[in-house]
Protein backbone atom coordinates (compact mmCIF):
# COMPACT_ATOMS: atom_id res chain seq x y z
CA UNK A 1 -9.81 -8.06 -11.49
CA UNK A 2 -11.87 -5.88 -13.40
CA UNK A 3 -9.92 -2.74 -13.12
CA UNK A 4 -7.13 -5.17 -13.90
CA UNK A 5 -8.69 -6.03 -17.54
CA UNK A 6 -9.57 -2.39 -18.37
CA UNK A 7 -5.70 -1.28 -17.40
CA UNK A 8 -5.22 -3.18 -20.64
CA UNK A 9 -7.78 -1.59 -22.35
CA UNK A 10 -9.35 1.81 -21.34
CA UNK A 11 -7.52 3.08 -18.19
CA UNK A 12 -3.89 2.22 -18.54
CA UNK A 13 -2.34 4.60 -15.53
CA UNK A 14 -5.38 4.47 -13.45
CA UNK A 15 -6.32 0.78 -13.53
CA UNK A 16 -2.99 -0.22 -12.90
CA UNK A 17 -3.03 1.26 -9.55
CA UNK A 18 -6.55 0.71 -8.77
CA UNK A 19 -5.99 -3.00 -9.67
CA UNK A 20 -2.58 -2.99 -7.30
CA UNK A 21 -4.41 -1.79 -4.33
CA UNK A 22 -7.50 -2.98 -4.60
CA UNK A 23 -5.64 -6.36 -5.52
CA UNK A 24 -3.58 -6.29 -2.43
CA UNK A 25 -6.91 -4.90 -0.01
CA UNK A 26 -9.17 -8.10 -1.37
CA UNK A 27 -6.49 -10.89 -0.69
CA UNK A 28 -6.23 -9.57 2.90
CA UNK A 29 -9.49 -9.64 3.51
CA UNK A 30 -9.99 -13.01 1.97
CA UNK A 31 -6.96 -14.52 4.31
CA UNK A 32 -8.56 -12.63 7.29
CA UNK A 33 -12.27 -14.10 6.68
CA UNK A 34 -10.69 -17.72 5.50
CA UNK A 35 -13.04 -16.79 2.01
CA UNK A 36 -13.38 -19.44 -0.47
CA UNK A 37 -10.14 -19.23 -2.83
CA UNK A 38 -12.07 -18.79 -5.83
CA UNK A 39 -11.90 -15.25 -4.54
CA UNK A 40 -8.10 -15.67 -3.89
CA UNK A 41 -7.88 -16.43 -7.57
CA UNK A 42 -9.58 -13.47 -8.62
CA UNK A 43 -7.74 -10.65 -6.63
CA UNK A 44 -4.58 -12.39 -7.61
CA UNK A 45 -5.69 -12.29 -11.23
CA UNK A 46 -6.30 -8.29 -10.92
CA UNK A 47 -3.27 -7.92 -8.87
CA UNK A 48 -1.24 -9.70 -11.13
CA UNK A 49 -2.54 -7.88 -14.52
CA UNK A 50 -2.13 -4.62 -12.91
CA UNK A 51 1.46 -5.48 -12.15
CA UNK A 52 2.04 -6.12 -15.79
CA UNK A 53 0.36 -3.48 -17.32
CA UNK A 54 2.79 -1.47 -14.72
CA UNK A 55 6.21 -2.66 -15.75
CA UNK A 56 5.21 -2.49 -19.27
CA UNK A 57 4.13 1.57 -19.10
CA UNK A 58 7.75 1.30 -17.70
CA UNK A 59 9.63 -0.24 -20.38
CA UNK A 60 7.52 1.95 -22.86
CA UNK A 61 8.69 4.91 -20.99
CA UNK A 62 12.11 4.41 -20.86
CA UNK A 63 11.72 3.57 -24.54
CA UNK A 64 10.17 6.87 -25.42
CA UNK A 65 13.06 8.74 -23.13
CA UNK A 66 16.17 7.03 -24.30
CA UNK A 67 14.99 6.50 -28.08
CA UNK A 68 12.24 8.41 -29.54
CA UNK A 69 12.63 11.91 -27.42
CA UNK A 70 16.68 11.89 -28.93
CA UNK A 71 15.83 10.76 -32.97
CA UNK A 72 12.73 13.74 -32.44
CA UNK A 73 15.77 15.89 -31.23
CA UNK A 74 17.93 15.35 -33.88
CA UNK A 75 14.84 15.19 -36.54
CA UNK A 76 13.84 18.96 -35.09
CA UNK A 77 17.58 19.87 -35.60
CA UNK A 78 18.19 18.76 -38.87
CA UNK A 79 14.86 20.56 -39.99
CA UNK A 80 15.80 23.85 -38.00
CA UNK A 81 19.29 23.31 -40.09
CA UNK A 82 17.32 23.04 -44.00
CA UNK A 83 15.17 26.44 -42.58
CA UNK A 84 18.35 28.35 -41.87
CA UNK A 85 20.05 26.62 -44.82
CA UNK A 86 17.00 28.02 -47.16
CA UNK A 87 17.12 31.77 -45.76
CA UNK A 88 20.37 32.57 -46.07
């Protein structure tokens, strides 16, 4: 759980992994040693925050690919277009 809070916060690529393994390692080991399911609650917290913060790096990346990486394309071209424009 706690590298599931500081996905949101410090370590967004890192913590999101750490808290999906780790997540998945502790609720195995609590259903193998029949632990109390406060600890269930816990691991499934982490998992589950880590599997957010995943899909939403995601969505912001297929954001950034399919809107801001073309309008920074066609910013760059119309400025390389006012350059030549102003040399000539």
């Amino acid at each position: 759980m706690i590298f599931g809070l500081l996905d949101c916060v410090v370590l967004p690529v890192v913590g999101q992994w750490v808290a999906i393994i780790t997540g998945h390692w502790a609720r195995a080991q609590i259903r193998r040693r029949h632990a109390p399911l406060d600890t269930d609650a816990f691991a499934l917290a982490g998992l589950t925050l880590g599997w957010i913060g995943l899909i939403v790096l995601m969505v912001v990346a297929a954001v950034m690919v399919f809107r801001v990486i073309p309008a920074l394309k066609a910013l760059g071209q119309v400025l390389l277009d006012a350059l030549l424009l102003r040399s000539h």
